[in-house]
Protein backbone atom coordinates (compact mmCIF):
# COMPACT_ATOMS: atom_id res chain seq x y z
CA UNK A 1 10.05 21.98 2.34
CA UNK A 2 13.39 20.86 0.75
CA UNK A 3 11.96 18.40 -3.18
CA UNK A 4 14.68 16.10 -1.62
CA UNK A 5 12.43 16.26 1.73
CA UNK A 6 8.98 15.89 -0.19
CA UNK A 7 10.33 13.11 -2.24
CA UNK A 8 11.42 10.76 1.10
CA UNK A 9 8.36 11.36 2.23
CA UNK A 10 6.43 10.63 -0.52
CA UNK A 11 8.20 7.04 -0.84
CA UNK A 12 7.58 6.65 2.64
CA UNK A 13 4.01 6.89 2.49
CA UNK A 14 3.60 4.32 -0.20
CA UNK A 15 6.60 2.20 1.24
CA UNK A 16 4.90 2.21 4.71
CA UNK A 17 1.18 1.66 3.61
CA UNK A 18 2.15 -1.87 1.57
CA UNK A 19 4.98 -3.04 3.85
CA UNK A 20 2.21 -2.77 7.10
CA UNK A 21 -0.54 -4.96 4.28
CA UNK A 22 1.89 -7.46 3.81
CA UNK A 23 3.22 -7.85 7.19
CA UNK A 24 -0.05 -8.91 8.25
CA UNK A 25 -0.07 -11.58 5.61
CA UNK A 26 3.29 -12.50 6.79
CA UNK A 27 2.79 -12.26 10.23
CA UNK A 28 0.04 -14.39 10.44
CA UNK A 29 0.74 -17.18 8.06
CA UNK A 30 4.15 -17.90 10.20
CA UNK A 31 1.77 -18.31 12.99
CA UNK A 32 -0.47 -20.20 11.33
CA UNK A 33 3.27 -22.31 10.59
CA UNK A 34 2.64 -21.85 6.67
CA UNK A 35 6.23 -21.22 4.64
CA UNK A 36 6.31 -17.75 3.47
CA UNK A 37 9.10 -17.96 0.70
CA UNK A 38 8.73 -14.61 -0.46
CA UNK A 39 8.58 -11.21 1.43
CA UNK A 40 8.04 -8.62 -1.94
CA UNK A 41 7.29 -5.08 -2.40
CA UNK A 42 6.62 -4.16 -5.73
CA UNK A 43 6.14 -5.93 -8.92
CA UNK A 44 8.45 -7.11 -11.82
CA UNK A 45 12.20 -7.18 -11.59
CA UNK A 46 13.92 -7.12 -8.34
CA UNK A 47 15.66 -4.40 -7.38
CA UNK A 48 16.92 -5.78 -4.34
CA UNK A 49 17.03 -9.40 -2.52
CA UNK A 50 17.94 -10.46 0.65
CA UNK A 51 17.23 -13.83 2.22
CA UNK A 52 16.83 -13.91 6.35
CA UNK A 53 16.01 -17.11 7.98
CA UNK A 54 12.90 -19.15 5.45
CA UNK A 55 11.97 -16.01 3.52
CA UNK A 56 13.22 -14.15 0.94
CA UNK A 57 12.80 -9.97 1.43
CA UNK A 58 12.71 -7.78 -1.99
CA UNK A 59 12.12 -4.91 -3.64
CA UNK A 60 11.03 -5.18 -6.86
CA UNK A 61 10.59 -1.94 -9.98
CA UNK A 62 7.06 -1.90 -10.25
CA UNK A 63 6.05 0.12 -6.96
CA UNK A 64 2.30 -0.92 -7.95
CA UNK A 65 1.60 -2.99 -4.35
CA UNK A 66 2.97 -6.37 -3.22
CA UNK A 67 3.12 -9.69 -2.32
CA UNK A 68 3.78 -12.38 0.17
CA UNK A 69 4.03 -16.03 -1.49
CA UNK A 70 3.33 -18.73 0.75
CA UNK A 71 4.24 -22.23 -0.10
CA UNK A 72 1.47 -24.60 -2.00
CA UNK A 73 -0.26 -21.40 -3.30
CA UNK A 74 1.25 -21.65 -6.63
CA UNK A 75 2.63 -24.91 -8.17
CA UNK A 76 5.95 -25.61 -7.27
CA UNK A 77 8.71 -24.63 -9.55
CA UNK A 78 11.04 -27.04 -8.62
CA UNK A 79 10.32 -30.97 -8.80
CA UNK A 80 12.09 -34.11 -8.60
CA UNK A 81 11.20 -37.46 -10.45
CA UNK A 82 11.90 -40.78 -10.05
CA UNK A 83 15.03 -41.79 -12.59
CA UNK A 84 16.40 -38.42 -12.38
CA UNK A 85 19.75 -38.45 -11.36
CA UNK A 86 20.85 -35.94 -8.59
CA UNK A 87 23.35 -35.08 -5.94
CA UNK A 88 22.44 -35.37 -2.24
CA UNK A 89 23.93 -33.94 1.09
CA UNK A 90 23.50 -36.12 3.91
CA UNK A 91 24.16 -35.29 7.61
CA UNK A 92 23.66 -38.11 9.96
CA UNK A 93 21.90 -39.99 7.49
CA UNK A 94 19.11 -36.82 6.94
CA UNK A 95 19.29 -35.20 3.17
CA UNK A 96 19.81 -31.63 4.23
CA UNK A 97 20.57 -30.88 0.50
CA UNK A 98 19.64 -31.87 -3.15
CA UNK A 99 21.66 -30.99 -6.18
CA UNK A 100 19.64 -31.29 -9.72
CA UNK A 101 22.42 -29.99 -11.44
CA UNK A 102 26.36 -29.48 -12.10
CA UNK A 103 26.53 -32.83 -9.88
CA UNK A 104 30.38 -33.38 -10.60
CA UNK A 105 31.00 -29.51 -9.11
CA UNK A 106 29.38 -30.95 -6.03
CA UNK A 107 31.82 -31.91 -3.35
CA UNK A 108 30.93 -33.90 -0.26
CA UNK A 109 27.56 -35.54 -1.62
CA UNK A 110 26.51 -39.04 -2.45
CA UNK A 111 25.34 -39.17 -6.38
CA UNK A 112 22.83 -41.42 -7.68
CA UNK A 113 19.03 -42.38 -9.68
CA UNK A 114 16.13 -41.17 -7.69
CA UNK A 115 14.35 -44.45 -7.26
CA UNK A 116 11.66 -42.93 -5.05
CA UNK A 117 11.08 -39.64 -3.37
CA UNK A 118 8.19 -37.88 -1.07
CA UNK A 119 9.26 -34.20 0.07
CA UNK A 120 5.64 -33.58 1.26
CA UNK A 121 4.73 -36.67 3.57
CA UNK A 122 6.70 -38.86 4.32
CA UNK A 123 10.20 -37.30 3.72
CA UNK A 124 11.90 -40.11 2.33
CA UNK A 125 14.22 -40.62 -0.65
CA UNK A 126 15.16 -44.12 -1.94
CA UNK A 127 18.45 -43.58 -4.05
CA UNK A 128 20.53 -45.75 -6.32
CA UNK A 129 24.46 -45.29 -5.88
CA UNK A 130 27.23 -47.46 -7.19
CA UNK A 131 24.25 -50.13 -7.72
CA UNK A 132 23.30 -50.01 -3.96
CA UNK A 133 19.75 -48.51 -3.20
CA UNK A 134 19.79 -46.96 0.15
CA UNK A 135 16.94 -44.71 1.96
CA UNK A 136 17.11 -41.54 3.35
CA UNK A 137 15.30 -39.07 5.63
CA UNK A 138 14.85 -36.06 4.40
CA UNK A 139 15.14 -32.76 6.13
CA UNK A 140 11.90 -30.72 6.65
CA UNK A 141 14.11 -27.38 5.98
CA UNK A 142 15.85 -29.24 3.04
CA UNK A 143 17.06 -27.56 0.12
CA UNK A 144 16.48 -27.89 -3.99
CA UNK A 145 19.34 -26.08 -5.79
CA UNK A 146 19.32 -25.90 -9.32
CA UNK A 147 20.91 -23.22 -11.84
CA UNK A 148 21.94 -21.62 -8.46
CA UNK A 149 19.13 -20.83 -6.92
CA UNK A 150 17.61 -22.60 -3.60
CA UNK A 151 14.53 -23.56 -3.02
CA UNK A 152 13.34 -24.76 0.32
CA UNK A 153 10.80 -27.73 0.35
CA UNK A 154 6.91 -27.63 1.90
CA UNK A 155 6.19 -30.47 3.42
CA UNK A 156 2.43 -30.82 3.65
CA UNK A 157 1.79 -29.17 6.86
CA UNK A 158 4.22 -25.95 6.23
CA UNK A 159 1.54 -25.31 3.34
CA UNK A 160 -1.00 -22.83 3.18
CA UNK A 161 -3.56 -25.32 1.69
CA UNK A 162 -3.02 -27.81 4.67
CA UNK A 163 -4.29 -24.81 7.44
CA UNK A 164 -8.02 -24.96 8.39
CA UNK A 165 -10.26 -22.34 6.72
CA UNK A 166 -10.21 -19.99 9.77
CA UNK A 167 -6.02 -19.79 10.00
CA UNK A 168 -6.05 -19.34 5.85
CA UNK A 169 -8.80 -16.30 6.39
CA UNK A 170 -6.99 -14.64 8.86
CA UNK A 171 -3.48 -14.86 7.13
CA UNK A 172 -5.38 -13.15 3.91
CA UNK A 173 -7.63 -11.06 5.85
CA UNK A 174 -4.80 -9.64 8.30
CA UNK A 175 -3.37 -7.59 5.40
CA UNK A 176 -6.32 -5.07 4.98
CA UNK A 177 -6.72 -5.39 8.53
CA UNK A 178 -3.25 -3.80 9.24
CA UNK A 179 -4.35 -1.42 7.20
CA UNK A 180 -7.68 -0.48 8.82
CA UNK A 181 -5.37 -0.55 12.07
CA UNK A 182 -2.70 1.96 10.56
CA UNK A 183 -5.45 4.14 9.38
CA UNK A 184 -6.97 4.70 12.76
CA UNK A 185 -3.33 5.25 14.63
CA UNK A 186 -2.51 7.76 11.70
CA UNK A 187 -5.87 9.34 12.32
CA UNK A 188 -5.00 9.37 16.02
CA UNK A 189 -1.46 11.15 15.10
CA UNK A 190 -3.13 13.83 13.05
CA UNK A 191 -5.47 14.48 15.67
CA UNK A 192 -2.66 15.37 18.45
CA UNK A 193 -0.72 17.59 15.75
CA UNK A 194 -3.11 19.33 14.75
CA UNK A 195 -5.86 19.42 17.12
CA UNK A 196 -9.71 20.55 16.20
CA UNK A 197 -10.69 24.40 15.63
CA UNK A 198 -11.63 25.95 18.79
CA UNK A 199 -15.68 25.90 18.97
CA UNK A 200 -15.76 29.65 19.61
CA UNK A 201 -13.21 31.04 17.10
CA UNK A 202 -12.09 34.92 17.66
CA UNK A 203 -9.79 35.43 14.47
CA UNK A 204 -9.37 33.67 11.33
CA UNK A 205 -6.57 32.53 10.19
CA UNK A 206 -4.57 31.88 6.64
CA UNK A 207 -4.23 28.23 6.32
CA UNK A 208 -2.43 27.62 3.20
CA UNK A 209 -0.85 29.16 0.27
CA UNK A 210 -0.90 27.74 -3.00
CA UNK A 211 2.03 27.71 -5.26
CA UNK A 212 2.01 29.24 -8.34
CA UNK A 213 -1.51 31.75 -7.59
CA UNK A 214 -0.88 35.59 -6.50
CA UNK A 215 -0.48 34.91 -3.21
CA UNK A 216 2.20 33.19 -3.41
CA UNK A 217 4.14 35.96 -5.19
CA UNK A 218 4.02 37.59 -1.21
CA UNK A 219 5.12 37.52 2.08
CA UNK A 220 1.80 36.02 3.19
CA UNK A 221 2.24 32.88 5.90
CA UNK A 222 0.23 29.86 7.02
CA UNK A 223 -1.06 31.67 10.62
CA UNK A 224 -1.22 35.11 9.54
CA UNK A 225 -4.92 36.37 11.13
CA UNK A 226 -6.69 37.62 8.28
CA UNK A 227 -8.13 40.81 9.33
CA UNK A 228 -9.32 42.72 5.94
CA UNK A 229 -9.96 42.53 2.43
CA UNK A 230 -9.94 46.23 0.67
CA UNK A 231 -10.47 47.87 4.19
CA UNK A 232 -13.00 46.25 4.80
CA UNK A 233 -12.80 44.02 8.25
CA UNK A 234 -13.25 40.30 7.93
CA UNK A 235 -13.59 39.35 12.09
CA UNK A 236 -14.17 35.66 11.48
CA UNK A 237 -16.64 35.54 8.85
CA UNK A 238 -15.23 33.46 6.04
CA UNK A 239 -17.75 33.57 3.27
CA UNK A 240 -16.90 37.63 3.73
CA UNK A 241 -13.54 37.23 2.75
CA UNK A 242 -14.47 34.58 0.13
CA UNK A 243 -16.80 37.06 -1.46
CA UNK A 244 -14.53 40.24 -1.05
CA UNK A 245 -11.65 38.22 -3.50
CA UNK A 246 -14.02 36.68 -5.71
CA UNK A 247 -15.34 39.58 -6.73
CA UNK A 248 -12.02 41.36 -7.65
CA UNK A 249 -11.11 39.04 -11.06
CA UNK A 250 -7.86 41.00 -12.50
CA UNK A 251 -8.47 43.72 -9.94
CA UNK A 252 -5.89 44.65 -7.48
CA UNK A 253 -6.77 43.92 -4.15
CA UNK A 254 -5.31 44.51 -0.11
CA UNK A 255 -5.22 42.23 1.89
CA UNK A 256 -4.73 42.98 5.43
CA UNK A 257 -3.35 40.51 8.20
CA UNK A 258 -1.91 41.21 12.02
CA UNK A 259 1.42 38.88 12.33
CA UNK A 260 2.83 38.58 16.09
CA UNK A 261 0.78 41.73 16.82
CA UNK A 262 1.76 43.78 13.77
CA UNK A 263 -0.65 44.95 10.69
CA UNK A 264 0.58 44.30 7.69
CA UNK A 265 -0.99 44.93 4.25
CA UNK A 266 -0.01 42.83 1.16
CA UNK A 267 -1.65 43.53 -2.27
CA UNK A 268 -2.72 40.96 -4.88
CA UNK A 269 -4.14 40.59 -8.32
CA UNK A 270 -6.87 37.75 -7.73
CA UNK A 271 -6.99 35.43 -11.39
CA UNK A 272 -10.70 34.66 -12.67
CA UNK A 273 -11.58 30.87 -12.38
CA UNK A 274 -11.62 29.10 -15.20
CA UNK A 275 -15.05 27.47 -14.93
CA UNK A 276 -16.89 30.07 -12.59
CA UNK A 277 -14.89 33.60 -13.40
CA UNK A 278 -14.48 34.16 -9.70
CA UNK A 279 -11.11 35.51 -8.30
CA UNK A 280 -9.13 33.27 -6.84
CA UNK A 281 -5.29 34.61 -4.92
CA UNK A 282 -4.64 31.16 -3.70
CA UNK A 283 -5.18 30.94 0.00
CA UNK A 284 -7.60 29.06 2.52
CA UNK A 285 -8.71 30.17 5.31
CA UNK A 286 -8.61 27.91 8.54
CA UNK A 287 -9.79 28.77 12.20
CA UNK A 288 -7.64 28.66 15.58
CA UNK A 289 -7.04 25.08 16.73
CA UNK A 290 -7.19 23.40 20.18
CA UNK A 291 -5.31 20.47 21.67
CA UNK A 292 -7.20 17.51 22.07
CA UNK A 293 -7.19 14.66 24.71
CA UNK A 294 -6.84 11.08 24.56
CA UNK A 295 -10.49 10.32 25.13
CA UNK A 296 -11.10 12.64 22.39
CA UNK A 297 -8.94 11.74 19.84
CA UNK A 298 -9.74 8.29 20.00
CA UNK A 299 -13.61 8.99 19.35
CA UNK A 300 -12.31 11.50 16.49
CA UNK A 301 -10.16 8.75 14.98
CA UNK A 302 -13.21 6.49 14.50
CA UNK A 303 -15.59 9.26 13.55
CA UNK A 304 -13.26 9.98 10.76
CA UNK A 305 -12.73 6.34 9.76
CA UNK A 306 -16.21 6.20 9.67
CA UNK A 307 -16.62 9.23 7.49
CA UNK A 308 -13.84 8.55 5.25
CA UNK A 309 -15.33 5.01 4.63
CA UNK A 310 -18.55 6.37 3.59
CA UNK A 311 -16.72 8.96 1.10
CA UNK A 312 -14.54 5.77 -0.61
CA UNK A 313 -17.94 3.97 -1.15
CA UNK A 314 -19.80 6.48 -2.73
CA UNK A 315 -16.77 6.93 -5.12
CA UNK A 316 -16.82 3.03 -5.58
CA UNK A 317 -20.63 3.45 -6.70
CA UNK A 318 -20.26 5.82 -8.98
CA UNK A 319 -17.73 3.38 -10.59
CA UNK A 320 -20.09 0.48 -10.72
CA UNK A 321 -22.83 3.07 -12.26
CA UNK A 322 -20.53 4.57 -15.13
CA UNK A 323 -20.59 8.02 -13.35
CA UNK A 324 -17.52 8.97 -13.89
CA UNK A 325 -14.65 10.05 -16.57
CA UNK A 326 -10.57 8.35 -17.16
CA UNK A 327 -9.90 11.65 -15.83
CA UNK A 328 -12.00 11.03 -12.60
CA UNK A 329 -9.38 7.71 -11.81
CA UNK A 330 -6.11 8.01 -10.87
CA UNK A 331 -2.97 5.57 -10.58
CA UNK A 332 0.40 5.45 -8.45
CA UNK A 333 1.55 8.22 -10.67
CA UNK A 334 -1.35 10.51 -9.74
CA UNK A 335 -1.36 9.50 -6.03
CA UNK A 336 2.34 10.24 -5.96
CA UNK A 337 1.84 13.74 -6.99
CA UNK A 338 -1.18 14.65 -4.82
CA UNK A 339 1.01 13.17 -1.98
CA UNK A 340 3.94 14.99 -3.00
CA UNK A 341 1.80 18.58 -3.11
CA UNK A 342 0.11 16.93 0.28
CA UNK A 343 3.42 17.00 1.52
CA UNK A 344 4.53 20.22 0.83
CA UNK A 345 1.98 21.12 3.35
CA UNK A 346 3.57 19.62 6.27
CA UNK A 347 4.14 16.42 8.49
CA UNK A 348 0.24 16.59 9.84
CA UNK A 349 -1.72 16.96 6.50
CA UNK A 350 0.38 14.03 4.88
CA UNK A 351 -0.05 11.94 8.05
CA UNK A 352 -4.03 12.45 7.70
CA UNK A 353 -3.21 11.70 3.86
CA UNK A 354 -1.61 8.31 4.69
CA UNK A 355 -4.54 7.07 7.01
CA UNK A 356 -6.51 7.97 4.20
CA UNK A 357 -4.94 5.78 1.77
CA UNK A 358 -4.21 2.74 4.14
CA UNK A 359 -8.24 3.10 4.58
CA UNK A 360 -8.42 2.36 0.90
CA UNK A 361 -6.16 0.25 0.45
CA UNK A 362 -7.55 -1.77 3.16
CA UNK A 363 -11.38 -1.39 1.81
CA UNK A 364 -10.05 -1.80 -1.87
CA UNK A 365 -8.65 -5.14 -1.21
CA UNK A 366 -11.47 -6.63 0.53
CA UNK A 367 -13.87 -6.15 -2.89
CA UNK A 368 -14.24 -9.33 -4.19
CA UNK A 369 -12.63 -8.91 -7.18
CA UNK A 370 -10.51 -12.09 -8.53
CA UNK A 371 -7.00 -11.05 -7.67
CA UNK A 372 -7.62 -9.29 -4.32
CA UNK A 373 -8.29 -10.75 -0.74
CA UNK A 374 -11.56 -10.12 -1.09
CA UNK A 375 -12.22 -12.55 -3.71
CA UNK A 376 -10.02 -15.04 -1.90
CA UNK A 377 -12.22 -14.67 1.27
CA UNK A 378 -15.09 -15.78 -1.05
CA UNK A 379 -13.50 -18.90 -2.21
CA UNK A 380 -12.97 -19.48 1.43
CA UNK A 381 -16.15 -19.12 2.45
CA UNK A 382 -18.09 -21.23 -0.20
CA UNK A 383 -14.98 -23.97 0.93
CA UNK A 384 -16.04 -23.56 4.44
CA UNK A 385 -19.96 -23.99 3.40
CA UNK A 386 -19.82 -27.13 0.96
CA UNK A 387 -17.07 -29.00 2.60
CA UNK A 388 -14.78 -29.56 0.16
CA UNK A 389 -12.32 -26.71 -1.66
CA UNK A 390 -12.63 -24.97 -4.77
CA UNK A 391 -10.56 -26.96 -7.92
CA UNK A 392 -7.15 -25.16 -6.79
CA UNK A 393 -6.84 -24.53 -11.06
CA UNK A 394 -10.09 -23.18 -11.58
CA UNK A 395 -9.23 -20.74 -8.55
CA UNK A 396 -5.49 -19.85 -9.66
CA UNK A 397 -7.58 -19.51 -13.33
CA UNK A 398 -10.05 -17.00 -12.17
CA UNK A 399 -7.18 -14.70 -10.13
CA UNK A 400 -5.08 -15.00 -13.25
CA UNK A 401 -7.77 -13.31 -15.41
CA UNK A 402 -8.62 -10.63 -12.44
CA UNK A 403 -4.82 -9.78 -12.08
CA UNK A 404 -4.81 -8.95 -15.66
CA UNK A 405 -7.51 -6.84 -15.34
CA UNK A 406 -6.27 -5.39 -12.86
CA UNK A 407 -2.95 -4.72 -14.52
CA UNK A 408 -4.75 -2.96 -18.14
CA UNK A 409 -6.64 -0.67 -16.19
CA UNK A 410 -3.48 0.32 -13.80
CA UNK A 411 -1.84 0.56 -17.21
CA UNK A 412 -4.40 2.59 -18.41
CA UNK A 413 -4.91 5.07 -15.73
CA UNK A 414 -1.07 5.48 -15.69
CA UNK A 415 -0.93 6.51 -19.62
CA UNK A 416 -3.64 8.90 -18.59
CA UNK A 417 -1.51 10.61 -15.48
CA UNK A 418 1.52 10.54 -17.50
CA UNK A 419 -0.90 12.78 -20.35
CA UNK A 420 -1.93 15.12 -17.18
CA UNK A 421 1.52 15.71 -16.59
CA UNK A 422 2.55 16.18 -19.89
CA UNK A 423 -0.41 18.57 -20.49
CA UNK A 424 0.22 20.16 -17.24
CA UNK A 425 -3.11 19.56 -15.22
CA UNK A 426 -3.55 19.15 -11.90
């Protein structure tokens, strides 16, 4: 596969995995009639901005995640006081638009002292002009501009803290759910690609061949049937073959395979493992595959969900216990490389690859750490059992602190990839 090819992809995966997250938050808080101003993937500076209908689309540097801002989440950065003097666009007698600055630029707008104003109620501002007060509705979809830049007001019921606990759960909890629901159709994809091994196997077969080791250096290709190691026949026992190689460190060996009918014998130099000594020529060995049905690949879908989920909660154990290393963690540079190698493989392991990390990202964001959706669920739920919500500051307080957190140890796992690189390990 072309690096051009295996780089796409590779931005694909990630660009697929947290636009599908998002898109549930989105999709779900427009339902739930919330504002979403923001539609972001990425962190930090944008890259690119486009606004369609309420929301605002980007792509920002950081390719660390994303975001979808709803209105009332965050304090409003944009606010207009009483004695302030603006510039207001009315259209049969409704402010459609509000000027904070440049006001003599403005063309087509009544200027004046804000005597009164209420852009979350009741919608009305009371305006002095030429020494006449006079009252105007304001537009729901109404617009702040200042230092260019528009902002569209939230009246109370377009924001996300004015939704009953159940519509705020689901907007939040519909991002790792999209995940969980990508993960399972990616699963399914895999499945009909690349089938199951056949459960009476009559040849086995070269599955893949690593760059860089001896075989490699050969003609050898993903389907050859293995059929010998040193003469000696391997049928479909693959601890034989296993053992012939590994016991052939710096010794040249043959390897014998049948392609489209035809013997063919290719000879390799196995290189000693570092840590056990064994030889190693850089291939694995995989059995014939069978189609599978729909029936069937939906039950394998969820068997594998279920499996996977059990593997990314043992490794989040071993995390809470201190049984691990840095080295043992890895960040979006270190997931971009396995996916890029993972690509190299071919359209059906990266697809199985994908699911795998949509499955994480899904269970990852439902721990309750401050900062994820997890966390947010919580404060949901105690809201839901005492009555009352959580003191929005001390909430924004304790995600501020968890997002930083978050941050220094992506920052630190990064330096540490970047070192890998650097040093050359895998």
């Amino acid at each position: 596969m072309h690096m051009i090819q295996v780089v796409f992809l590779t931005v694909m995966v990630f660009f697929v995995i947290v636009t599908i997250h998002e898109w549930g938050h989105f999709y779900f808080a427009k339902r739930a009639g919330i504002l979403v101003r923001e539609f972001a993937i990425g962190f930090g500076p944008k890259l690119f901005s486009i606004k369609r209908g309420e929301t605002r689309y980007t792509l920002r540097l950081i390719p660390a995640g994303g975001f979808v801002r709803m209105a009332g989440e965050d304090p409003e950065l944009v606010e207009v006081q009483p004695g302030q003097t603006i510039a207001v666009r009315v259209v049969n007698d409704v402010v459609t638009r509000m000027y904070l600055d440049r006001l003599d630029e403005r063309a087509n707008v009544v200027r004046g002292e804000v005597e009164s104003i209420d852009i979350e109620r009741s919608l009305k501002l009371t305006l002095l002009s030429d020494g006449v007060s006079e009252t105007f509705a304001i537009d729901p979809k109404a617009l702040l501009i200042a230092k260019s830049r528009e902002t569209q007001i939230a009246p109370v019921d377009r924001q996300f803290g004015s939704k009953t606990v159940g519509q705020r759960a689901l907007a939040i909890f519909a991002g790792p759910m999209m995940n969980f629901i990508l993960a399972f159709v990616l699963f399914a994809l895999y499945f009909q690609m690349a089938g199951v091994p056949m459960d009476n196997p009559d040849r086995l077969l070269i599955g893949d061949v690593r760059e860089g080791m001896p075989a490699s250096k050969t003609d050898l290709q993903s389907g050859d049937v293995i059929d010998s190691v040193n003469g000696q026949q391997v049928g479909i026992d693959y601890d034989k073959m296993i053992k012939l190689i590994s016991e052939s460190p710096n010794k040249t060996i043959t390897l014998g395979v049948i392609r489209d009918g035809k013997p063919m014998e290719f000879k390799m130099t196995p290189e000693p493992d570092p840590t056990t000594g064994d030889g190693k020529v850089g291939i694995t060995a995989a059995y014939p595959m069978r189609s599978v049905g729909v029936g069937e690949t939906i039950t394998l879908s969820g068997k594998m969900m279920k499996s996977m989920t059990v593997s990314i909660f043992q490794g989040f154990k071993k995390l809470i216990f201190g049984e691990f290393k840095l080295d043992d963690l890895g960040g979006p540079v270190r997931t971009a490389q396995v996916t890029s190698q993972i690509a190299e493989q071919g359209i059906a392991q990266l697809t199985s690859w994908a699911a795998l990390l949509s499955l994480y990202l899904g269970i990852f964001n439902l721990l309750p750490v401050p900062a994820l959706d997890g966390s947010r669920l919580i404060f949901l739920g105690v809201e839901a059992v005492r009555g009352r919500p959580v003191d929005p500051s001390r909430e924004s307080m304790v995600h501020f602190i968890g997002f930083a957190m978050l941050m220094l140890l992506m920052l630190a796992v990064t330096y540490n990839d970047i070192l890998r690189l650097v040093r050359g390990e895998h």
